[in-house]
C-alpha atoms as a PDB file:
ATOM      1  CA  UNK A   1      77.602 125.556  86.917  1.00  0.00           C
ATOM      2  CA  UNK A   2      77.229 126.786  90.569  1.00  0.00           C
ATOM      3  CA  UNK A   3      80.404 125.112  91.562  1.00  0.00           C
ATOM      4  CA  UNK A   4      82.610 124.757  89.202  1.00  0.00           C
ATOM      5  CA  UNK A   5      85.960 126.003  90.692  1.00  0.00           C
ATOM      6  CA  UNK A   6      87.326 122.897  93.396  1.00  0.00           C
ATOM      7  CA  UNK A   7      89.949 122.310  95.422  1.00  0.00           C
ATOM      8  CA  UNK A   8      90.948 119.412  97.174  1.00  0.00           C
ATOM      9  CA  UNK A   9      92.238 118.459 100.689  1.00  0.00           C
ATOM     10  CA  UNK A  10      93.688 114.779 100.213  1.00  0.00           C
ATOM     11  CA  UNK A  11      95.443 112.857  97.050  1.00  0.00           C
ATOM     12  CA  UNK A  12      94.629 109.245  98.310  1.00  0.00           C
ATOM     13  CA  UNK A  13      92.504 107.232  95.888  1.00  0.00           C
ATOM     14  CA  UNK A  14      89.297 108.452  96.443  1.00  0.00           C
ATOM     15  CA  UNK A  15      90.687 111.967  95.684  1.00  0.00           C
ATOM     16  CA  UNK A  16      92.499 110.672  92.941  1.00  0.00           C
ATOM     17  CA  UNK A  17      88.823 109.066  91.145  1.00  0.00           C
ATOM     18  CA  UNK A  18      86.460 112.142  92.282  1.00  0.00           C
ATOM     19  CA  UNK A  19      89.214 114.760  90.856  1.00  0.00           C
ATOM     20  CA  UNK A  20      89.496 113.102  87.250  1.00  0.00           C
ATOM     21  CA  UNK A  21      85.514 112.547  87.450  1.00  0.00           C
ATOM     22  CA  UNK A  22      85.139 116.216  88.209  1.00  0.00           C
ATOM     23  CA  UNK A  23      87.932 117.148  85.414  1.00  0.00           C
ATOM     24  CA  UNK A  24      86.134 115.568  82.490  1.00  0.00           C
ATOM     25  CA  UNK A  25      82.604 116.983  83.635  1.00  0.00           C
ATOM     26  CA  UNK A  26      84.714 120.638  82.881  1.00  0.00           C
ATOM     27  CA  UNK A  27      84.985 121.129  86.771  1.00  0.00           C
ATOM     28  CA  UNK A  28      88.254 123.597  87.028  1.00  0.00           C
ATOM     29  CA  UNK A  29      90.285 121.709  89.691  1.00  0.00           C
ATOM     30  CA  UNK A  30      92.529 124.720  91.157  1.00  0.00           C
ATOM     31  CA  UNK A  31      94.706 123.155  94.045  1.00  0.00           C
ATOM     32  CA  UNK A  32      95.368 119.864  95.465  1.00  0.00           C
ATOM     33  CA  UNK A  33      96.601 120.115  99.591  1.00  0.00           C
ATOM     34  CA  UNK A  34      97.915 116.814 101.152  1.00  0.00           C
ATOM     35  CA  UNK A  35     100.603 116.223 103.497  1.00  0.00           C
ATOM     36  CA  UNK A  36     101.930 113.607 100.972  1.00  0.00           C
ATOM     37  CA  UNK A  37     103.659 116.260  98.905  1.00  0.00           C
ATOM     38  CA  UNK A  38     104.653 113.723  96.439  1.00  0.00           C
ATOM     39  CA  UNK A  39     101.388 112.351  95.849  1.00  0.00           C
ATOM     40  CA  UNK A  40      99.491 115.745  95.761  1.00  0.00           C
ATOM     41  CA  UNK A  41     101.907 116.894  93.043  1.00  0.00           C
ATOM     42  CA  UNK A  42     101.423 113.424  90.919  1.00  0.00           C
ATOM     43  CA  UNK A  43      97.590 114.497  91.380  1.00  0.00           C
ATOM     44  CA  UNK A  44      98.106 118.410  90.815  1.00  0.00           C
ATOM     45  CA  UNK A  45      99.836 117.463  87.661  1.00  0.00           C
ATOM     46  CA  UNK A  46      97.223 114.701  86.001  1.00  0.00           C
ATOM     47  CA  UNK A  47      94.361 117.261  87.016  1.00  0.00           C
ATOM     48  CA  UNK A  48      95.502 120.390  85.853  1.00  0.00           C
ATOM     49  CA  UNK A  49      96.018 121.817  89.284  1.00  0.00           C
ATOM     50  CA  UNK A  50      98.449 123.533  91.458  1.00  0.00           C
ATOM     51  CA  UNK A  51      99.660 122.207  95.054  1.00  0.00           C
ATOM     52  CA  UNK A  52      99.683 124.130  97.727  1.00  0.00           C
ATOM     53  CA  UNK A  53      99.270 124.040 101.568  1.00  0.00           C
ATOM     54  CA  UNK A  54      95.914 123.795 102.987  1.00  0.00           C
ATOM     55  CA  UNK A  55      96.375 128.018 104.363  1.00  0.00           C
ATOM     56  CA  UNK A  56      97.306 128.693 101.037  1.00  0.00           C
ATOM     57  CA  UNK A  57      94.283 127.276  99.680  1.00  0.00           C
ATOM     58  CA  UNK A  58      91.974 129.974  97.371  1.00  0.00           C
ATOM     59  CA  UNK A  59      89.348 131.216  99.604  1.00  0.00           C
ATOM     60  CA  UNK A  60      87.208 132.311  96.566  1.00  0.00           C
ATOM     61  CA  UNK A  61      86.537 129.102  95.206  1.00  0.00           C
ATOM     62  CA  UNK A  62      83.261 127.781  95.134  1.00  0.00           C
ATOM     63  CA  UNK A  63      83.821 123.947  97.036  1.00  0.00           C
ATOM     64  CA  UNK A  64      86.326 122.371  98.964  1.00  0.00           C
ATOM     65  CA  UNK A  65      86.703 118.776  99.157  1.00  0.00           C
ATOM     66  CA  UNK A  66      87.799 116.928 101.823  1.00  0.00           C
ATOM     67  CA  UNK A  67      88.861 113.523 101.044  1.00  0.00           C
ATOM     68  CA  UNK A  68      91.510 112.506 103.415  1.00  0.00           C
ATOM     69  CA  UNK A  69      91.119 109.361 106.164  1.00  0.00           C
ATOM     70  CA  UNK A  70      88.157 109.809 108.857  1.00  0.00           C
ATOM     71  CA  UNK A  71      90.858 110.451 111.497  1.00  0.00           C
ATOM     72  CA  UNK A  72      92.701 113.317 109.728  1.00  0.00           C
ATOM     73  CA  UNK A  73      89.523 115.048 109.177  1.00  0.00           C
ATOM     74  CA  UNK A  74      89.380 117.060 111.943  1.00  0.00           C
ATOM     75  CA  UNK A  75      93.583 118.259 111.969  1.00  0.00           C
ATOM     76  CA  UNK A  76      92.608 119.061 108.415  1.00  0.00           C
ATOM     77  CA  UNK A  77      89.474 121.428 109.406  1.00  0.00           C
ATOM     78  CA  UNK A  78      91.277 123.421 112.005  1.00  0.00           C
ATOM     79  CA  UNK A  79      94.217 124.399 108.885  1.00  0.00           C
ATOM     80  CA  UNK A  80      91.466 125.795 106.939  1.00  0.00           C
ATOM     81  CA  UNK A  81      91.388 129.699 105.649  1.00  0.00           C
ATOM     82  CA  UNK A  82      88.495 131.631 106.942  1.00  0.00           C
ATOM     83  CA  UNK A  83      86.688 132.294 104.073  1.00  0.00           C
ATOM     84  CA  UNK A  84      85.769 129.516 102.209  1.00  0.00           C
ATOM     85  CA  UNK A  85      82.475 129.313 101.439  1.00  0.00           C
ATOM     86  CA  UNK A  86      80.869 125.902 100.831  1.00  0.00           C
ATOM     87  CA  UNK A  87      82.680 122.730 102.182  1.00  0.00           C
ATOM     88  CA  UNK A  88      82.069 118.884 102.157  1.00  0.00           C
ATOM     89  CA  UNK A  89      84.004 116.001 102.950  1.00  0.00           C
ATOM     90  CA  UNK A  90      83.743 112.213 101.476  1.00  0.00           C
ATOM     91  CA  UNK A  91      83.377 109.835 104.060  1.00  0.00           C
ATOM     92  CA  UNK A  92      80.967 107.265 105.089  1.00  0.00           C
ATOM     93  CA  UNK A  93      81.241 106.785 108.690  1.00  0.00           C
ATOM     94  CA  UNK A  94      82.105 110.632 109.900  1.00  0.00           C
ATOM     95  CA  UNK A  95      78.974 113.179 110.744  1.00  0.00           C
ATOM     96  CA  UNK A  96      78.773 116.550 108.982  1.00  0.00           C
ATOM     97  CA  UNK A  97      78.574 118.213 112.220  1.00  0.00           C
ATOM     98  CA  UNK A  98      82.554 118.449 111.876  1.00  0.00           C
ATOM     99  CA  UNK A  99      81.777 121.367 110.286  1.00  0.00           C
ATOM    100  CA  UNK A 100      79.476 122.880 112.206  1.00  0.00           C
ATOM    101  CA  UNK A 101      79.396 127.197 112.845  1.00  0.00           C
ATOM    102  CA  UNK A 102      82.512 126.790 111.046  1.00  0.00           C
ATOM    103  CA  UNK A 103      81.277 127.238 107.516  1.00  0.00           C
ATOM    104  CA  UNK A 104      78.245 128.912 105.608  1.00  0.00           C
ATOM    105  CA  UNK A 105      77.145 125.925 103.586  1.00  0.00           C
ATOM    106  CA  UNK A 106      78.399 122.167 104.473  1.00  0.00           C
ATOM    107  CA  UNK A 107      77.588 118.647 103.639  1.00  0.00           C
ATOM    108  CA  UNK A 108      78.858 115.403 102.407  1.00  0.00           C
ATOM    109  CA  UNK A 109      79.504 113.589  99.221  1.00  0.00           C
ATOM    110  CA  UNK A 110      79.955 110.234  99.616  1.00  0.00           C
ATOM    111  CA  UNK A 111      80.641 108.106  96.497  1.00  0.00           C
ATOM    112  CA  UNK A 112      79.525 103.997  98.025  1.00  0.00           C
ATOM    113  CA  UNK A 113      82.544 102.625  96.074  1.00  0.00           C
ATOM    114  CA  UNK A 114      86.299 101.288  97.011  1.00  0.00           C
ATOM    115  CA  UNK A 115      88.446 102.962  95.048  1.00  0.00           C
ATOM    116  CA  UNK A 116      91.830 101.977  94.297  1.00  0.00           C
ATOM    117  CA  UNK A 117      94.931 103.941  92.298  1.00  0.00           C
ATOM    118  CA  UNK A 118      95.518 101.490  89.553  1.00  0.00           C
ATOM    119  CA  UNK A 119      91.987 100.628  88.263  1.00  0.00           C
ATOM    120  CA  UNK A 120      89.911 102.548  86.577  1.00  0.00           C
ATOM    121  CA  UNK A 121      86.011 102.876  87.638  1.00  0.00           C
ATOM    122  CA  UNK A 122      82.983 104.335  85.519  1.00  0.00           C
ATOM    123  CA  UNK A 123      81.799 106.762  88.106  1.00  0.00           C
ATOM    124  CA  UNK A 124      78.009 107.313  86.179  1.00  0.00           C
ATOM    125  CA  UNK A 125      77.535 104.177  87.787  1.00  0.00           C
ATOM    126  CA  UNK A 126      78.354 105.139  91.572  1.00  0.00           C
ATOM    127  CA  UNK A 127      75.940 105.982  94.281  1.00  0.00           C
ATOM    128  CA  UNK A 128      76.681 108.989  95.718  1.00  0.00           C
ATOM    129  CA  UNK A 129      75.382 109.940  99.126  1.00  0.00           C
ATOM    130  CA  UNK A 130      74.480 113.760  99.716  1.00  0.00           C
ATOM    131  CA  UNK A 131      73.738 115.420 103.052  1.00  0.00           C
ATOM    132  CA  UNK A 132      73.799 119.341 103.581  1.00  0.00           C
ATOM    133  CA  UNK A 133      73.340 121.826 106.322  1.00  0.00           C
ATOM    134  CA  UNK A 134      70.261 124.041 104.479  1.00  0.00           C
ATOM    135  CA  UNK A 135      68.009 122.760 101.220  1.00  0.00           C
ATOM    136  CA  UNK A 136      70.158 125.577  99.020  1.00  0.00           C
ATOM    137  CA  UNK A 137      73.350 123.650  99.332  1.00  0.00           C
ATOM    138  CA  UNK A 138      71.385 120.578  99.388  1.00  0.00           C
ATOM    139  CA  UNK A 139      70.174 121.596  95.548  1.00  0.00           C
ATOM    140  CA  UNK A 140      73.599 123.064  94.269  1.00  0.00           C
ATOM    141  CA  UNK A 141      74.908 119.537  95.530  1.00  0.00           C
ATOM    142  CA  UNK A 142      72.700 117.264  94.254  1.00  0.00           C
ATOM    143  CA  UNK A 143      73.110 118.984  90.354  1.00  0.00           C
ATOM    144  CA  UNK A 144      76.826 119.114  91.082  1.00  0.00           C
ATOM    145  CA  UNK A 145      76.477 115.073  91.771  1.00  0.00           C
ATOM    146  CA  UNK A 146      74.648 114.570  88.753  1.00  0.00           C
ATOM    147  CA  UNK A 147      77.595 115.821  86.474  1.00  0.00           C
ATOM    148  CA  UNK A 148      79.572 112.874  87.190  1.00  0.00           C
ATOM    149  CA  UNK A 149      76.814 109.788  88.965  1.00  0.00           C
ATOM    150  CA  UNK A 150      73.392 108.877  87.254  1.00  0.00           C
ATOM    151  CA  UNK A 151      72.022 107.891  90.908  1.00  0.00           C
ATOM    152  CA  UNK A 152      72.404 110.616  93.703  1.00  0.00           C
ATOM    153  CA  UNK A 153      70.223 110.327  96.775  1.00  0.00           C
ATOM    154  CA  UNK A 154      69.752 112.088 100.255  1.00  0.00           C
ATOM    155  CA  UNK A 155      70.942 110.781 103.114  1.00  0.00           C
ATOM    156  CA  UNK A 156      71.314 111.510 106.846  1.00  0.00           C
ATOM    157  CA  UNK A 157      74.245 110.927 108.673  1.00  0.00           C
ATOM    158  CA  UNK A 158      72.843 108.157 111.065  1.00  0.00           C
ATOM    159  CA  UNK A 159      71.926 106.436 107.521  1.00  0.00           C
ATOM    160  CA  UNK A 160      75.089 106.942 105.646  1.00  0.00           C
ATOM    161  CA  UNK A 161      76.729 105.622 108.836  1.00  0.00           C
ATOM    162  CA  UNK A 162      74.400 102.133 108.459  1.00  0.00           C
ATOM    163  CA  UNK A 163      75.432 102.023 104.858  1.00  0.00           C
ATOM    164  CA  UNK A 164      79.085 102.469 105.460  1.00  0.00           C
ATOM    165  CA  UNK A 165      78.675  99.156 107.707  1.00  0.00           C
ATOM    166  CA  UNK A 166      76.559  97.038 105.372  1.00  0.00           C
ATOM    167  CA  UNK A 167      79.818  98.448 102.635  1.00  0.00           C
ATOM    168  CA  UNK A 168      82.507  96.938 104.962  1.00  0.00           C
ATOM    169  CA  UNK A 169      80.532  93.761 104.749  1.00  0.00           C
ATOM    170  CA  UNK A 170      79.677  93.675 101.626  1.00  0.00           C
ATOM    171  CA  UNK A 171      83.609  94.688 100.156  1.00  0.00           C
ATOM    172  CA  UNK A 172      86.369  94.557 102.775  1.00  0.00           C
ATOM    173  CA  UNK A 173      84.684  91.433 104.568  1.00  0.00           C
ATOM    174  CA  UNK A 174      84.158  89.787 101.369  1.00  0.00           C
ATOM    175  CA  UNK A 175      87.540  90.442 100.329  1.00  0.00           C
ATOM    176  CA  UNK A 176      89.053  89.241 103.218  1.00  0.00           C
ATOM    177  CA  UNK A 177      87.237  85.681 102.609  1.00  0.00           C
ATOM    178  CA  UNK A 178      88.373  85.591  99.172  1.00  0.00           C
ATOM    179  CA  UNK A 179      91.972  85.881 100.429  1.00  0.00           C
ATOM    180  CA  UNK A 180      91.231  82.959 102.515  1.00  0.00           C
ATOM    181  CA  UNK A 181      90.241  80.711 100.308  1.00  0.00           C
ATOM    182  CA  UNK A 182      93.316  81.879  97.937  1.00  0.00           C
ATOM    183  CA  UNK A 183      95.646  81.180 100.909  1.00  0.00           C
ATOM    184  CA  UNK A 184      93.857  77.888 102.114  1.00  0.00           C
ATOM    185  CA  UNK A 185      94.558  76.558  98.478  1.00  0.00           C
ATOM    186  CA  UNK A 186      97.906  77.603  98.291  1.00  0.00           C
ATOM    187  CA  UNK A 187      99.052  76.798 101.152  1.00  0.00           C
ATOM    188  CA  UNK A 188      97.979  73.386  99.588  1.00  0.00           C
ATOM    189  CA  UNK A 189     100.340  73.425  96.996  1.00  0.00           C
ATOM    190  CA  UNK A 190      97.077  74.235  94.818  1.00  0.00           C
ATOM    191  CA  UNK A 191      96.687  77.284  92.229  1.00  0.00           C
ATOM    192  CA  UNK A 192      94.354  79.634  93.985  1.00  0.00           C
ATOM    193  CA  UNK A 193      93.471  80.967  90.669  1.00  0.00           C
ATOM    194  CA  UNK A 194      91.323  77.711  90.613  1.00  0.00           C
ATOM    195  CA  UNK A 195      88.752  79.523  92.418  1.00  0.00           C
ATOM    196  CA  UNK A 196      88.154  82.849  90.852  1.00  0.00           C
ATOM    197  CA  UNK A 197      85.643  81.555  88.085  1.00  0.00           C
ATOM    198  CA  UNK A 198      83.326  80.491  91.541  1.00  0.00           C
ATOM    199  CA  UNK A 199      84.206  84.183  93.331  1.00  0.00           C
ATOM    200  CA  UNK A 200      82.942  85.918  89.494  1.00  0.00           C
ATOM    201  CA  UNK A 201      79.671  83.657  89.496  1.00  0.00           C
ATOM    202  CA  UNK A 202      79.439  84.615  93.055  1.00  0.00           C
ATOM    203  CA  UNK A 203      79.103  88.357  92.224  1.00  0.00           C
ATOM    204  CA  UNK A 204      77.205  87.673  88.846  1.00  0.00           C
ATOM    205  CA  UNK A 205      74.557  86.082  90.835  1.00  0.00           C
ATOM    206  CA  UNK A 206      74.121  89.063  92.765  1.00  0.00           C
ATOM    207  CA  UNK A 207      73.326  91.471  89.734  1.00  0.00           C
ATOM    208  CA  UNK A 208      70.087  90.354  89.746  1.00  0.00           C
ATOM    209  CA  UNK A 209      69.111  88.620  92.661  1.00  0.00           C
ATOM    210  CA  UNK A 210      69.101  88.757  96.478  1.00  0.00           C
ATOM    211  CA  UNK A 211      71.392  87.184  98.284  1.00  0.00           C
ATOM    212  CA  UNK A 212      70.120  85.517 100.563  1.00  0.00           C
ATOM    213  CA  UNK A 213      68.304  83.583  97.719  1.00  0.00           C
ATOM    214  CA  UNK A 214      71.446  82.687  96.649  1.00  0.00           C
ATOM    215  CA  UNK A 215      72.669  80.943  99.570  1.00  0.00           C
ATOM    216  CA  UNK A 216      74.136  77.347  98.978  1.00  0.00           C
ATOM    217  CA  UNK A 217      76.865  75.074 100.940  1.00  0.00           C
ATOM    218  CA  UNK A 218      76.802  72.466 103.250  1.00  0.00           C
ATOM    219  CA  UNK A 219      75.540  74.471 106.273  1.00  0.00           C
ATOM    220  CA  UNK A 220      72.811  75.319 104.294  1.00  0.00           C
ATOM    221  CA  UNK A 221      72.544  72.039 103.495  1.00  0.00           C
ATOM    222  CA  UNK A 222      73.365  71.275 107.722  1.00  0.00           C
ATOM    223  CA  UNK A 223      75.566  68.468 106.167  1.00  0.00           C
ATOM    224  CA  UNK A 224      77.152  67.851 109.735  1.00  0.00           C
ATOM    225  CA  UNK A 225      79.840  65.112 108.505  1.00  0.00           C
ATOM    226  CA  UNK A 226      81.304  67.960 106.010  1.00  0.00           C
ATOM    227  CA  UNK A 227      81.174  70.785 107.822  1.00  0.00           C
ATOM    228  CA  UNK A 228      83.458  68.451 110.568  1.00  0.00           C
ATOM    229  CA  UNK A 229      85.803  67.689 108.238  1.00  0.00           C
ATOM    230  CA  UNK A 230      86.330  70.947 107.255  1.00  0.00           C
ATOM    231  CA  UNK A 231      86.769  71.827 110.699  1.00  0.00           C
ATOM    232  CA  UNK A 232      89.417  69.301 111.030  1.00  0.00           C
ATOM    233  CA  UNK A 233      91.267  70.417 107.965  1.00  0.00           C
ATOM    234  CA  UNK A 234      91.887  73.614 109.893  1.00  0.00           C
ATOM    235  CA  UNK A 235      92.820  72.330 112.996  1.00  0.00           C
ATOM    236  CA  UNK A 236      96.399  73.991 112.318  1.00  0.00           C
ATOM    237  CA  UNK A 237      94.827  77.472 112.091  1.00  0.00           C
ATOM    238  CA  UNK A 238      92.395  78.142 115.232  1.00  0.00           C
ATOM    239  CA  UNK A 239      91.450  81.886 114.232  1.00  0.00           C
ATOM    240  CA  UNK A 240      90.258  80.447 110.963  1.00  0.00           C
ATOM    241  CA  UNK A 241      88.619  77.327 112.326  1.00  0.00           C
ATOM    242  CA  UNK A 242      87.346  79.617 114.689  1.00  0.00           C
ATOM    243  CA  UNK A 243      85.764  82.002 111.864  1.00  0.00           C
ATOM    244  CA  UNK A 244      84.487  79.177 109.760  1.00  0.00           C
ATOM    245  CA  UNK A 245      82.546  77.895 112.584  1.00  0.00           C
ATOM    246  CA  UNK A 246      80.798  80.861 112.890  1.00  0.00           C
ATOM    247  CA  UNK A 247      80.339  81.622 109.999  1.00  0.00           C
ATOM    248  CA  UNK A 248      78.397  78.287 109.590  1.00  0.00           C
ATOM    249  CA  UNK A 249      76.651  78.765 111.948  1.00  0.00           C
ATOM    250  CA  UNK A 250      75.224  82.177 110.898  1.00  0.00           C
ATOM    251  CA  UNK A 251      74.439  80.346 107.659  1.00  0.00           C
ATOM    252  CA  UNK A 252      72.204  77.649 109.441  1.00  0.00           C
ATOM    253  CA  UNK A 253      70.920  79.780 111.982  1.00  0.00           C
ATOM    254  CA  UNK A 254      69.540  81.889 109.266  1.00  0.00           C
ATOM    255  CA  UNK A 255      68.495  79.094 106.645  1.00  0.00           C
ATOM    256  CA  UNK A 256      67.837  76.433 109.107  1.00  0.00           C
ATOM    257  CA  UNK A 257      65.970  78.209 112.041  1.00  0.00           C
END
């Protein structure tokens, strides 16, 4: 393997996923950096690594990962050891320009997933996005994605940044909406858990399909008199009445021209 010694910058839960993806392809993790010490030592110890600060970091190894929030990225960059080689960071929305005539060979790795601590995620089954400052690094990435992902694909950072978008849509938007409807129920006195058999159908649908083929409801449907009363039931909450609407309206806009 061309990179198989790794250190990381970050212990959140992307960090946390990557590391113990890395780990079982026999990546040698060597030091975990974060400025949650308790965290990075939780990681250091289920990895097999050391903590350390990021000036202490190993200058001889062969990548450092980045995988700490977009805004820390830079304060992290300007702690780094002159020295190391090849560097990449993990997010969706920031450039790899970050890095620029700071560092040999640099790039981005960006695993299209939300990750969180307590669930565990088959990572062969993750996109991961790769962009690199010279086709060498390009190559070494792409093999060192393929150790851990069964799809790994080029992409600019204009690109990644359009993906990122259609992700918050797709996951934190829909999320959100789920929550809704939880909190709409029980603020009804009803069990929210009611719903989650139509939220799983939801996303089954969408395994083999396109969504927008899978549209239903009543402003599909423009069924005026419902969508009213459901605008009246939330006559109490204005922000939500106020997203519904909208919402709606997308929906016939889109279906109903």
């Amino acid at each position: 393997m061309l990179m198989n010694k790794i250190s990381f910058i970050g212990s959140g839960n992307v960090a946390l996923h990557l590391s113990k993806a890395l780990k079982k392809s026999a990546c040698s993790i060597i030091s975990v950096s974060s400025k949650n010490q308790e965290h990075a030592k939780e990681l250091a110890n289920l990895i097999g690594a050391k903590t350390c600060s990021i000036s202490e970091i190993d200058p001889t190894i062969d990548l450092l990962i980045i995988s700490v929030n977009d805004d820390a990225i830079m304060d992290v960059i300007s702690d780094i050891p002159k020295g190391i080689k090849s560097i990449i960071h993990t997010s969706g929305a920031i450039s790899m320009d970050v890095f620029k005539d700071r560092f040999e060979n640099y790039g981005v790795f960006y695993p299209l997933q939300s990750f969180k601590k307590d669930r565990e995620i088959d990572f062969s089954t993750i996109p991961i996005l790769i962009e690199s400052n010279n086709i060498t690094f390009e190559k070494e990435l792409i093999e060192f994605a393929l150790m851990i992902t069964k799809r790994v694909e080029v992409m600019n950072s204009e690109s990644r940044k359009t993906l990122h978008l259609a992700a918050v849509f797709a996951n934190n938007f829909v999320n959100l909406l789920a929550t809704e409807a939880y909190e709409i129920l029980e603020r009804a006195n009803i069990d929210g858990s009611l719903i989650r058999p139509l939220l799983e159908e939801t996303i089954l649908r969408l395994k083999d399909n396109h969504p927008k083929m899978m549209q239903t409801g009543p402003a599909m449907r423009k069924d005026i008199d419902v969508l009213k009363k459901h605008e009246e039931l939330l006559k109490n909450n204005p922000n939500l009445q106020s997203l519904y609407l909208q919402l709606s309206k997308q929906i016939m806009k889109r279906y109903n021209g």
